[in-house]
Protein backbone atom coordinates (compact mmCIF):
# COMPACT_ATOMS: atom_id res chain seq x y z
CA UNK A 1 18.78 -28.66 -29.36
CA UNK A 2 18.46 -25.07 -30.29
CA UNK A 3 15.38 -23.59 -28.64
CA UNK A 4 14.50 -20.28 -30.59
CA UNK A 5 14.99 -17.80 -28.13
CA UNK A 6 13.38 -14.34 -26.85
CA UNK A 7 14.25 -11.43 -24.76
CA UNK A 8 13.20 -11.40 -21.23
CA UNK A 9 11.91 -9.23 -19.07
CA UNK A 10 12.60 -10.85 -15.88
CA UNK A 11 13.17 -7.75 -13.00
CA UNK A 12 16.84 -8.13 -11.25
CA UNK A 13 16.94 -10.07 -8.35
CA UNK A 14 16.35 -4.20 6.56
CA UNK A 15 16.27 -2.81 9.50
CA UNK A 16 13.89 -1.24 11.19
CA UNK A 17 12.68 2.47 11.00
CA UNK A 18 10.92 4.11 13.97
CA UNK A 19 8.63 6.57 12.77
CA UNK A 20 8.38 9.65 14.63
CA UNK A 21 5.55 12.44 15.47
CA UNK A 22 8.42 15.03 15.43
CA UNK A 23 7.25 17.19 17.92
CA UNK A 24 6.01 17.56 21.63
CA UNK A 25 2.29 17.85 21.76
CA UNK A 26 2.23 21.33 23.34
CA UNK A 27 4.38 21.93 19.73
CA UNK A 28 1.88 20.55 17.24
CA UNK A 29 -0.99 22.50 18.64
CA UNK A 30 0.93 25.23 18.73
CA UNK A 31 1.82 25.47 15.33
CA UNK A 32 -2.06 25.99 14.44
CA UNK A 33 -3.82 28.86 13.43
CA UNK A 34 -6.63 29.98 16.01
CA UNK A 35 -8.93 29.15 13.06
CA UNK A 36 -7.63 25.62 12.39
CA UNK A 37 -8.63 24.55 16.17
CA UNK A 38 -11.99 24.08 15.05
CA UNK A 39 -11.90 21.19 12.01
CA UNK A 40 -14.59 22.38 9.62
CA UNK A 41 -17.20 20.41 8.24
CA UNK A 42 -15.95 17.16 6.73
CA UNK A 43 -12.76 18.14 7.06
CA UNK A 44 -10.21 15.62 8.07
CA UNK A 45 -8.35 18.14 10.36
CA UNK A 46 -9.24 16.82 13.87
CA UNK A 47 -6.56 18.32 16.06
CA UNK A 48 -6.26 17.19 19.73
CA UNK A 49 -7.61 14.27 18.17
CA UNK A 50 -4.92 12.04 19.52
CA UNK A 51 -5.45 13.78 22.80
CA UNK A 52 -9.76 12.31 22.87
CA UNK A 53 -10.42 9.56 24.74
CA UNK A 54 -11.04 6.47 22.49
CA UNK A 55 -14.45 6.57 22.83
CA UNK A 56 -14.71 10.51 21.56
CA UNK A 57 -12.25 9.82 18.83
CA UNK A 58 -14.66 7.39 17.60
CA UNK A 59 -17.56 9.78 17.87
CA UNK A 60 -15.81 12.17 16.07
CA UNK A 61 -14.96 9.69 13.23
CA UNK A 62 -18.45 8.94 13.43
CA UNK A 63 -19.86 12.93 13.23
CA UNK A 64 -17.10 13.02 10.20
CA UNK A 65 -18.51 9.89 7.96
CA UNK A 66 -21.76 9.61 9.22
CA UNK A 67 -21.31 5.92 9.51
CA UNK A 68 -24.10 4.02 11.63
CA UNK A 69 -23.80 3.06 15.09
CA UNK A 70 -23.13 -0.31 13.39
CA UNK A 71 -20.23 0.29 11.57
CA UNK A 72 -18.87 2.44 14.57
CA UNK A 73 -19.10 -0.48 16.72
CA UNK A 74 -17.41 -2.82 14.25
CA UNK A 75 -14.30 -0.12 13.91
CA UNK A 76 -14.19 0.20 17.74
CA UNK A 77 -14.96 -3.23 18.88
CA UNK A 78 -12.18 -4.85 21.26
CA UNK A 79 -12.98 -8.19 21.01
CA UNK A 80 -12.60 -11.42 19.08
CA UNK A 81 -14.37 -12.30 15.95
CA UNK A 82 -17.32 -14.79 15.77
CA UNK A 83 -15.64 -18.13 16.05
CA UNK A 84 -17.42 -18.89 12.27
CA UNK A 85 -15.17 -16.35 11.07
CA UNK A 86 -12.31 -17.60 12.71
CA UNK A 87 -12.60 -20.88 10.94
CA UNK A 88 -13.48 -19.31 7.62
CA UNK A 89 -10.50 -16.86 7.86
CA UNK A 90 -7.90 -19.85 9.21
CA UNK A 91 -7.19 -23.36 9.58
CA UNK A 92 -6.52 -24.53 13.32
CA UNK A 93 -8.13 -21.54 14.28
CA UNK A 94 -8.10 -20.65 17.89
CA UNK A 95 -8.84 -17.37 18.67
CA UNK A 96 -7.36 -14.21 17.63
CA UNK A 97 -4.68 -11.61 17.46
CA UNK A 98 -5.57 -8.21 17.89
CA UNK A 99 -3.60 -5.19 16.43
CA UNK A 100 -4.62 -1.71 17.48
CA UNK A 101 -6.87 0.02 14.85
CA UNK A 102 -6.16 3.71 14.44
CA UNK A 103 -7.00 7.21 12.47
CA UNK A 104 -4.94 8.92 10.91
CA UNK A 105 -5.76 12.57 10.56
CA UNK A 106 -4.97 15.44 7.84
CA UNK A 107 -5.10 13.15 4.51
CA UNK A 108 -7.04 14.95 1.35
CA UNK A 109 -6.50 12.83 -1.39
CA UNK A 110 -7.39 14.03 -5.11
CA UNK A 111 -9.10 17.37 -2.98
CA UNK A 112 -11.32 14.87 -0.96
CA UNK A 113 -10.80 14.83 2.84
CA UNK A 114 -10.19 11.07 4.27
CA UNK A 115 -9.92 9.74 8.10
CA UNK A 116 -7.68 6.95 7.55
CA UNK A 117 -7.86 3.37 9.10
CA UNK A 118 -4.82 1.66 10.09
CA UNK A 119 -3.86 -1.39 12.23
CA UNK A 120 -0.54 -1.64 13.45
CA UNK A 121 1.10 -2.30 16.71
CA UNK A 122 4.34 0.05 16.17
CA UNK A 123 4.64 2.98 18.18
CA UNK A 124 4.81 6.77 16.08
CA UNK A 125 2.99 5.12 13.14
CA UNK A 126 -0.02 6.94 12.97
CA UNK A 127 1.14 10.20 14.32
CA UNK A 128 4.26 10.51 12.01
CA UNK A 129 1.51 9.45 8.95
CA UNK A 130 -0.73 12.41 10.46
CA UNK A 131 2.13 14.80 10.53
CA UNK A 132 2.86 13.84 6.62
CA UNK A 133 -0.14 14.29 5.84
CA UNK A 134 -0.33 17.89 7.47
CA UNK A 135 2.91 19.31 5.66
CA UNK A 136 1.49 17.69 2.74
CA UNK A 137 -1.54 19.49 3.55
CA UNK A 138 -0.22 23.39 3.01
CA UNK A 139 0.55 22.76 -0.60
CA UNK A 140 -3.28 21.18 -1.30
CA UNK A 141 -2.58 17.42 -0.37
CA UNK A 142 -1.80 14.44 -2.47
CA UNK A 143 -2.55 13.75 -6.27
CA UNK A 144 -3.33 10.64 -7.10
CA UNK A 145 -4.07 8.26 -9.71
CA UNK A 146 -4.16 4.52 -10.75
CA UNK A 147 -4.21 2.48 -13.76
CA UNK A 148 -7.03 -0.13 -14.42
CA UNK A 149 -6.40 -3.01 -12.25
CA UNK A 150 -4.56 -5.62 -14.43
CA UNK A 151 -3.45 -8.50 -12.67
CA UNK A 152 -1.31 -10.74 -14.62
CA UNK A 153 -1.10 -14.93 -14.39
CA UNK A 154 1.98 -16.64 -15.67
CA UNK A 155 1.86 -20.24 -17.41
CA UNK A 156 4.92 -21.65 -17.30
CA UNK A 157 5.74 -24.05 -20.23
CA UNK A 158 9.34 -26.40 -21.24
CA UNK A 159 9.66 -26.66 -24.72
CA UNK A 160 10.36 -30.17 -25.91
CA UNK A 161 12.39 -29.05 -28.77
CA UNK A 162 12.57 -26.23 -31.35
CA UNK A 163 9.49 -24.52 -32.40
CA UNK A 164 7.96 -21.14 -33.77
CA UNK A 165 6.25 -20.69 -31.01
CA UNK A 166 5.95 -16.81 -31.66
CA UNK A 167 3.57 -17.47 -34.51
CA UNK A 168 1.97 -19.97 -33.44
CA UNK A 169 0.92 -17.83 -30.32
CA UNK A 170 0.38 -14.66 -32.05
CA UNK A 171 -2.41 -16.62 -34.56
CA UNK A 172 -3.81 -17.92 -31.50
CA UNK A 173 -3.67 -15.19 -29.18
CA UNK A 174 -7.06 -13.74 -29.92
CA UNK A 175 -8.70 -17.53 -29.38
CA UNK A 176 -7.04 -17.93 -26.40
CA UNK A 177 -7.62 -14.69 -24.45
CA UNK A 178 -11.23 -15.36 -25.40
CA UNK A 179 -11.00 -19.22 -23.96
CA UNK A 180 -10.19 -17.45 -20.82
CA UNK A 181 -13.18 -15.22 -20.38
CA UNK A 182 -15.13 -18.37 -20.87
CA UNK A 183 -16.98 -18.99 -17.68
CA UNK A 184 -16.50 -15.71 -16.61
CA UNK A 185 -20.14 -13.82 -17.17
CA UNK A 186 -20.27 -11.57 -14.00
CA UNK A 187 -16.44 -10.42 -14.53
CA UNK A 188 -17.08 -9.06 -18.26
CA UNK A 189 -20.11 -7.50 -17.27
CA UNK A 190 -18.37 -5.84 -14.62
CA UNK A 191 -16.21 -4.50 -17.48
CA UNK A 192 -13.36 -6.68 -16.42
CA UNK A 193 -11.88 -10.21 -17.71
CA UNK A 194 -8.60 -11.04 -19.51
CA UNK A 195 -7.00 -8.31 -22.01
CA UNK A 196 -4.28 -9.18 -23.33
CA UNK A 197 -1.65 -12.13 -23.57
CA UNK A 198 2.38 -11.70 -24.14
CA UNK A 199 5.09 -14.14 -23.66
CA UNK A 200 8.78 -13.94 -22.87
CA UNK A 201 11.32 -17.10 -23.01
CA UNK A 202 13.76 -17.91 -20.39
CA UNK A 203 16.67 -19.34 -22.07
CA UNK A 204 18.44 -20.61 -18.81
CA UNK A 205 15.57 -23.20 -17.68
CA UNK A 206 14.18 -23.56 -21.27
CA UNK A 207 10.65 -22.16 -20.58
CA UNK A 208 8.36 -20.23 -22.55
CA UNK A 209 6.63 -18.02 -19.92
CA UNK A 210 2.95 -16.36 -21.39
CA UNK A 211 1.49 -13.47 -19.13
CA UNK A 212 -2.22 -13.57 -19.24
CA UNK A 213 -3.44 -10.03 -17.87
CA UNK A 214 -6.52 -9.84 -16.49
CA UNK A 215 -8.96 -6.72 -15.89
CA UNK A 216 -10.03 -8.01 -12.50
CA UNK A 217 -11.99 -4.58 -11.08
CA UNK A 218 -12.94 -3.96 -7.82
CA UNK A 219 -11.33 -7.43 -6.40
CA UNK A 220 -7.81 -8.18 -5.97
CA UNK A 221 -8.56 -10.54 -7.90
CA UNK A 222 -5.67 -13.76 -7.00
CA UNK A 223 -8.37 -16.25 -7.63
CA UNK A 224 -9.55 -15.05 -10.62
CA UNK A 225 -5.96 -14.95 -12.01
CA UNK A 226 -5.35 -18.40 -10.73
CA UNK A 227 -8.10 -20.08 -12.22
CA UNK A 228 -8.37 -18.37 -15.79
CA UNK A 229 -4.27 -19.03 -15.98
CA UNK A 230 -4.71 -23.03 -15.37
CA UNK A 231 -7.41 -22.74 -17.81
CA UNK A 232 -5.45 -21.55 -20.39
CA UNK A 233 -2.59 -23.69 -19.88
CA UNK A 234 -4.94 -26.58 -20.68
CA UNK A 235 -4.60 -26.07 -24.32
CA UNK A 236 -1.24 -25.13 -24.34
CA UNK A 237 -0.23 -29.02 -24.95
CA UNK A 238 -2.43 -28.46 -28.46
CA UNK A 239 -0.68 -26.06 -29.81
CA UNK A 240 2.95 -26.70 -28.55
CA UNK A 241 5.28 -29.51 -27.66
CA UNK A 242 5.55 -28.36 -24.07
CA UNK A 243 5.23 -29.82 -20.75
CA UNK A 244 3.00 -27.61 -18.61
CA UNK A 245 5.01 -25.92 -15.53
CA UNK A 246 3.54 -23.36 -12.99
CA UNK A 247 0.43 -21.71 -13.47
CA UNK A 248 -0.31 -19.01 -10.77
CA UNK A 249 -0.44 -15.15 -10.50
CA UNK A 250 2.69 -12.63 -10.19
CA UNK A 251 2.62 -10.13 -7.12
CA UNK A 252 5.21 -8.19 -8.91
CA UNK A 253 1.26 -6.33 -10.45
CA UNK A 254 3.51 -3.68 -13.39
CA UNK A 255 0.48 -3.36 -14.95
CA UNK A 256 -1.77 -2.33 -12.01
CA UNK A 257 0.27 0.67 -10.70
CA UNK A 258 -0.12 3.74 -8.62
CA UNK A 259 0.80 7.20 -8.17
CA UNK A 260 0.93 9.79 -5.85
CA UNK A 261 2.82 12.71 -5.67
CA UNK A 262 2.59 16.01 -2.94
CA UNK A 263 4.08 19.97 -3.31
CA UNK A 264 5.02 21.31 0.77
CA UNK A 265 5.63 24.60 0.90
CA UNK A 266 9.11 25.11 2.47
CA UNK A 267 8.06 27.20 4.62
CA UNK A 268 5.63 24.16 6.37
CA UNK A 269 9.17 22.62 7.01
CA UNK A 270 10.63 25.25 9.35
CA UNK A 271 10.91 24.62 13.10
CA UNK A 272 11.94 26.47 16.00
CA UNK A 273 15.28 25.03 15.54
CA UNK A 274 15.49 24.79 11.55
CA UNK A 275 14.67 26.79 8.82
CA UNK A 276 12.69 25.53 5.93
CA UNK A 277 14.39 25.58 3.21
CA UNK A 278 17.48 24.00 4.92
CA UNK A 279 14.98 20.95 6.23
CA UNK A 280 13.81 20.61 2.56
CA UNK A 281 16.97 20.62 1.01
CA UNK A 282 18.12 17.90 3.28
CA UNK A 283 15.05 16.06 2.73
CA UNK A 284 16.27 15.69 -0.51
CA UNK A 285 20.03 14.76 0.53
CA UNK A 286 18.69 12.33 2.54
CA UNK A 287 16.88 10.72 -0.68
CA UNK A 288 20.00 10.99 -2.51
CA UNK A 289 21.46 8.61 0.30
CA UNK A 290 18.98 6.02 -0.13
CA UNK A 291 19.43 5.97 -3.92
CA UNK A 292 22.34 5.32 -3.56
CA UNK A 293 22.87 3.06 -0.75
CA UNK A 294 20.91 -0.28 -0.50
CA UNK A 295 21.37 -0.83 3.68
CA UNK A 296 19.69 3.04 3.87
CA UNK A 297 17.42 2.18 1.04
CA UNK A 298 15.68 -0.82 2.75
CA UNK A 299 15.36 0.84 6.27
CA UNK A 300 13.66 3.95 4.18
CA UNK A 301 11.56 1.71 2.13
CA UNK A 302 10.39 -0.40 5.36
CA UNK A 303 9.51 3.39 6.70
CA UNK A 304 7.09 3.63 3.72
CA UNK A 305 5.49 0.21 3.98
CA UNK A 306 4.79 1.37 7.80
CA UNK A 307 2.20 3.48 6.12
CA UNK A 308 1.23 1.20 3.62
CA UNK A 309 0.73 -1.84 5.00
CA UNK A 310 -1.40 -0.64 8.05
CA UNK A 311 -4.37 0.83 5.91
CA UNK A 312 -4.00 -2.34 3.41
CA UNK A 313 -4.44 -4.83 6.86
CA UNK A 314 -7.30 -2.41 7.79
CA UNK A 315 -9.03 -2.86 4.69
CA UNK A 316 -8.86 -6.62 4.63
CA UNK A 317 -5.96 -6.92 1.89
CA UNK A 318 -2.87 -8.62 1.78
CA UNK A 319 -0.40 -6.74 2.99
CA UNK A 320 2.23 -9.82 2.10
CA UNK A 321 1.26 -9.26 -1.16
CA UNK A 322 1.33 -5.68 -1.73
CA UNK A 323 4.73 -5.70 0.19
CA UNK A 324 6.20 -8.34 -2.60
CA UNK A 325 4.79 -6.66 -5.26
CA UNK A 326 6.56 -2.73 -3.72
CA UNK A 327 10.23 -4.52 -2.93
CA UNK A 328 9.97 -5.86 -6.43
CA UNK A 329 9.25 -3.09 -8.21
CA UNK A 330 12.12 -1.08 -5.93
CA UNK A 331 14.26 -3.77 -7.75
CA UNK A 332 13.47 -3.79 -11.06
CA UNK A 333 16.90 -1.32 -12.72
CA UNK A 334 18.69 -4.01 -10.92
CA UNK A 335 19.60 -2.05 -7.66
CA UNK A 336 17.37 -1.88 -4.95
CA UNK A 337 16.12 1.66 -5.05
CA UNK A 338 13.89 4.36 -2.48
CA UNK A 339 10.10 3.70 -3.11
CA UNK A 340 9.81 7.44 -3.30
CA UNK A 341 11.64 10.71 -4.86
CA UNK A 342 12.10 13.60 -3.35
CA UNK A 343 13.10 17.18 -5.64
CA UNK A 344 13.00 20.66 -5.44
CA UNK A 345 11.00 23.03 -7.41
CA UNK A 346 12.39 26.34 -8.58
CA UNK A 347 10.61 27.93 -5.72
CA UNK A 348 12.51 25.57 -3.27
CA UNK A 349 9.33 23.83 -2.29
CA UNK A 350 10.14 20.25 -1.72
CA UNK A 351 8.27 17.68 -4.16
CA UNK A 352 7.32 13.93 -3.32
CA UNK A 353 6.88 11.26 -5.79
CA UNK A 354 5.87 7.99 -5.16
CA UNK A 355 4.73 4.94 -7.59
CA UNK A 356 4.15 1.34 -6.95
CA UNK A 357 2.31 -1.57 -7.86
CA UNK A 358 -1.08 -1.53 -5.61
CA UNK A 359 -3.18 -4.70 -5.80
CA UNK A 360 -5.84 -3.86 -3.54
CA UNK A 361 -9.61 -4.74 -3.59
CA UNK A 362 -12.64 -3.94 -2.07
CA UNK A 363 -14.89 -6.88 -3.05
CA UNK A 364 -14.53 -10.68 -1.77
CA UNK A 365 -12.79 -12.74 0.87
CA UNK A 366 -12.20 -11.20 3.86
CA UNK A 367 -13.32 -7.14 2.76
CA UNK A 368 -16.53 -8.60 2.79
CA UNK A 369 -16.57 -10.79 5.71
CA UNK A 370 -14.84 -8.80 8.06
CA UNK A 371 -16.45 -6.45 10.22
CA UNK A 372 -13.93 -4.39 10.58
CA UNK A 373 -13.12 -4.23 7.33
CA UNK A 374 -15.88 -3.55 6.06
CA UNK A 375 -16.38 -0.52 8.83
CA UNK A 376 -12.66 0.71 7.42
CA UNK A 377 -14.21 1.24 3.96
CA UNK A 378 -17.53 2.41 5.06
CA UNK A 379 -14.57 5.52 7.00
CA UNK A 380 -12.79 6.14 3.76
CA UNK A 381 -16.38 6.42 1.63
CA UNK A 382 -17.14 3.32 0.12
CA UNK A 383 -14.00 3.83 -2.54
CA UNK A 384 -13.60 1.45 -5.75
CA UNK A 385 -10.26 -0.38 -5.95
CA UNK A 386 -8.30 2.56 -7.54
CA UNK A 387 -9.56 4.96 -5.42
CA UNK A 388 -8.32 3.02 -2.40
CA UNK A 389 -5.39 2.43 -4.06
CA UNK A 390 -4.71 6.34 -3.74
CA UNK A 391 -5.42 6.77 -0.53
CA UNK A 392 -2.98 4.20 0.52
CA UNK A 393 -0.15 5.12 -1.67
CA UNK A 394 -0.59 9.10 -0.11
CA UNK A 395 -0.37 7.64 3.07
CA UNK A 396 3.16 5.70 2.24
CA UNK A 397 4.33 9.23 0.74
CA UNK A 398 2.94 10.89 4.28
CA UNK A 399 5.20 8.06 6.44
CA UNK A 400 7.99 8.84 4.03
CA UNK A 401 7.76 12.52 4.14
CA UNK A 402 7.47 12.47 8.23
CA UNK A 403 10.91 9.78 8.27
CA UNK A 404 12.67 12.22 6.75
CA UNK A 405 11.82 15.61 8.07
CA UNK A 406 12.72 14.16 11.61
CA UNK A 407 16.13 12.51 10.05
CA UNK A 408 16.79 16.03 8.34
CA UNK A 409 16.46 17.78 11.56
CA UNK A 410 16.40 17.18 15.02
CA UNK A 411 16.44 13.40 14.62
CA UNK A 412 14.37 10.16 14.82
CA UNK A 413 14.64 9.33 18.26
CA UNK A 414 13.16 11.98 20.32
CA UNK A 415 9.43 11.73 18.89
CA UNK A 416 9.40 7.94 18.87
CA UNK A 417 10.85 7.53 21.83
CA UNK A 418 8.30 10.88 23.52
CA UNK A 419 5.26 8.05 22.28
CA UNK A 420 7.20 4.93 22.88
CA UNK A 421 7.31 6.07 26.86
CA UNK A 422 3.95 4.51 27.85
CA UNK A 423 5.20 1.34 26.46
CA UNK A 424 8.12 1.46 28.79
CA UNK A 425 6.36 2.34 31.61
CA UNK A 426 3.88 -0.27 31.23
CA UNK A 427 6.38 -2.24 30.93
CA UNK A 428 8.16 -0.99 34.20
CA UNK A 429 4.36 -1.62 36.19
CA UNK A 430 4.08 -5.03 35.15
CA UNK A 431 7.57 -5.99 36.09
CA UNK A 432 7.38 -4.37 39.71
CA UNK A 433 3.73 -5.66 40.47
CA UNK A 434 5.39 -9.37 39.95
CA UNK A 435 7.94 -8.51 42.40
């Protein structure tokens, strides 16, 4: 049977990158003016931060946000969560895991200054994201912006036989975007609920795919998709001769993306040993590599997500999510492409770019259960979902921008492996005390 047919839009179908600080310690603090030693009011420049005791680096997060004793204790606490959390959070829960929760320092995002949560175990992480964020720094930060958080549903439907199914949707559109919203009182007041609906057929497996996109605002927003998508699909039988398929939400979030881009100076690039200009210029090179090489791409694209995906566990997201949705969108020309671009300007200042989808919320499930979650966002000022979106994406640009200086100059190794000592040598104490 001849099933009329439409065009698709169906995207084309790694190792592991130590991050480094790039830099001895006596370096980094040399490198500061005599006037920068002393952060100024709210400013996110802390240095010798990373040098504080833990329980100073929390009293300076604490002088910088003003958060209550509270919400310090939640950010710093060691322990395990209330078992009641554990079983709301988990099935067969039985304790839990803990990751180390860290600052990073130097991030002004959109001119605001930001101390940014992030949990991860990896060695480098947070000081190579600090260092980004500096170089970023001398040419005024990051700029960023987001578009409205549209999460999109897909209802998956096998025609029977031949149909117009094009006008019978587009008469019907209107009635069913409305059906959607029914039920749905607290989301449109919010200013949110479903937009818009478009459709796409798949002539391989027969199906007639609609995309219901949904204005889901400060949540993420998976259960909102899920639920208004199977309720659409319930009428679908009504108007069509279809059998109903798969009804759930895309992470692959093209209509919910972000952008961030940074200007550093060349001359914030030059080192003892290398001169800016030539560490910008092979910052650039070594961009051109990844774009053009997939086993370089995904080792610099896992460098981003070190950035991204600490601040997004921090925050109570889903980082499995947000890491589909990023390697998806890397894919989409067909070639697996770098996350970020990097360009010079006709003053030879190096240029970052960086866009990806960003589902990310700040309302339900665990952001609001967690308590140190909800500490996280208390740190970064209470932001809405696109302003947290932002501040995540500059900190992916930051880990990208830090990856490469180090490759462009004196290498990886020697900063990762300068913090990745005290792992060896606790190592080394635990295997000769059970000797």
């Amino acid at each position: 049977m001849d099933v009329k047919s439409a065009k698709t839009n169906r995207p084309a179908t790694a190792t592991t990158e130590p991050q480094a600080d790039y830099g001895t310690a006596q370096e980094r603090e040399d490198s500061e003016l005599a006037s920068d030693r002393k952060p100024e009011a709210q400013s996110s420049r802390l240095p010798g931060f990373y040098e504080l005791p833990r329980s100073e680096r929390l009293r300076a997060v604490q002088s910088f946000s003003r958060l209550g004793d509270g919400d310090i204790d939640a950010l710093g606490h060691a322990g395990n969560l209330r078992g009641e959390l554990i079983d709301v959070f988990i099935e067969n829960g039985v304790g839990t895991f803990g990751l180390p929760l860290g600052i990073a320092t130097n991030f002004k995002v959109n001119g605001r200054d930001v101390l940014v949560p992030m949990a991860v175990e990896e060695t480098s992480v947070l000081a190579a994201a600090s260092h980004g964020a500096k170089l970023a720094r001398a040419g005024g930060g990051f700029n960023a912006s987001s578009t409205a958080p549209v999460m999109t549903g897909q209802i998956q439907l096998m025609l029977q036989h031949e149909c117009d199914y094009d006008a019978v949707l587009q008469e019907r559109k209107q009635q069913l975007i409305e059906y959607a919203n029914r039920g749905q009182d607290r989301l449109l007041a919010r200013g949110g609920g479903a937009v818009d609906l478009t459709w796409h057929f798949i002539p391989e497996i027969r199906s007639l795919v609609l995309h219901l996109h949904i204005n889901t605002c400060d949540a993420m927003g998976a259960n909102i998709v899920n639920t208004m998508a199977e309720r659409v699909s319930t009428l679908m039988p009504e108007l069509l001769p279809v059998d109903i398929g798969l009804r759930i939400l895309t992470n692959l979030t093209d209509r919910r993306m972000t952008e961030v881009s940074c200007r550093v100076p060349k001359a914030a690039l030059t080192t003892a040993e290398f001169e800016g200009a030539r560490v910008a210029a092979r910052i650039v090179m070594a961009y051109q590599f990844a774009a053009h090489d997939v086993h370089r791409a995904a080792t610099n694209n896992k460098g981003i997500m070190n950035g991204i995906d600490p601040v997004v566990i921090a925050t109570g997201n889903d980082w499995r999510a947000v890491e589909a949705g990023a390697h998806a969108y890397a894919s989409l020309s067909g070639r697996y492409l770098p996350m970020a671009k990097w360009s010079l300007d006709d003053a030879g200042d190096l240029i970052g770019q960086l866009k990806l989808p960003l589902a990310v919320g700040v309302v339900g499930g665990v952001t609001r259960l967690h308590p140190s979650a909800q500490a996280a966002l208390s740190l970064l000022g209470q932001p809405d979902a696109q302003e947290l979106a932002n501040i995540i994406a500059a900190v992916g640009l930051a880990q990208n921008l830090s990856a490469l200086r180090a490759l462009a100059s004196e290498g990886i190794q020697r900063g990762h492996m300068s913090l990745h000592r005290s792992n060896l040598d606790l190592l080394d104490r635990r295997g000769a005390s059970k000797e």
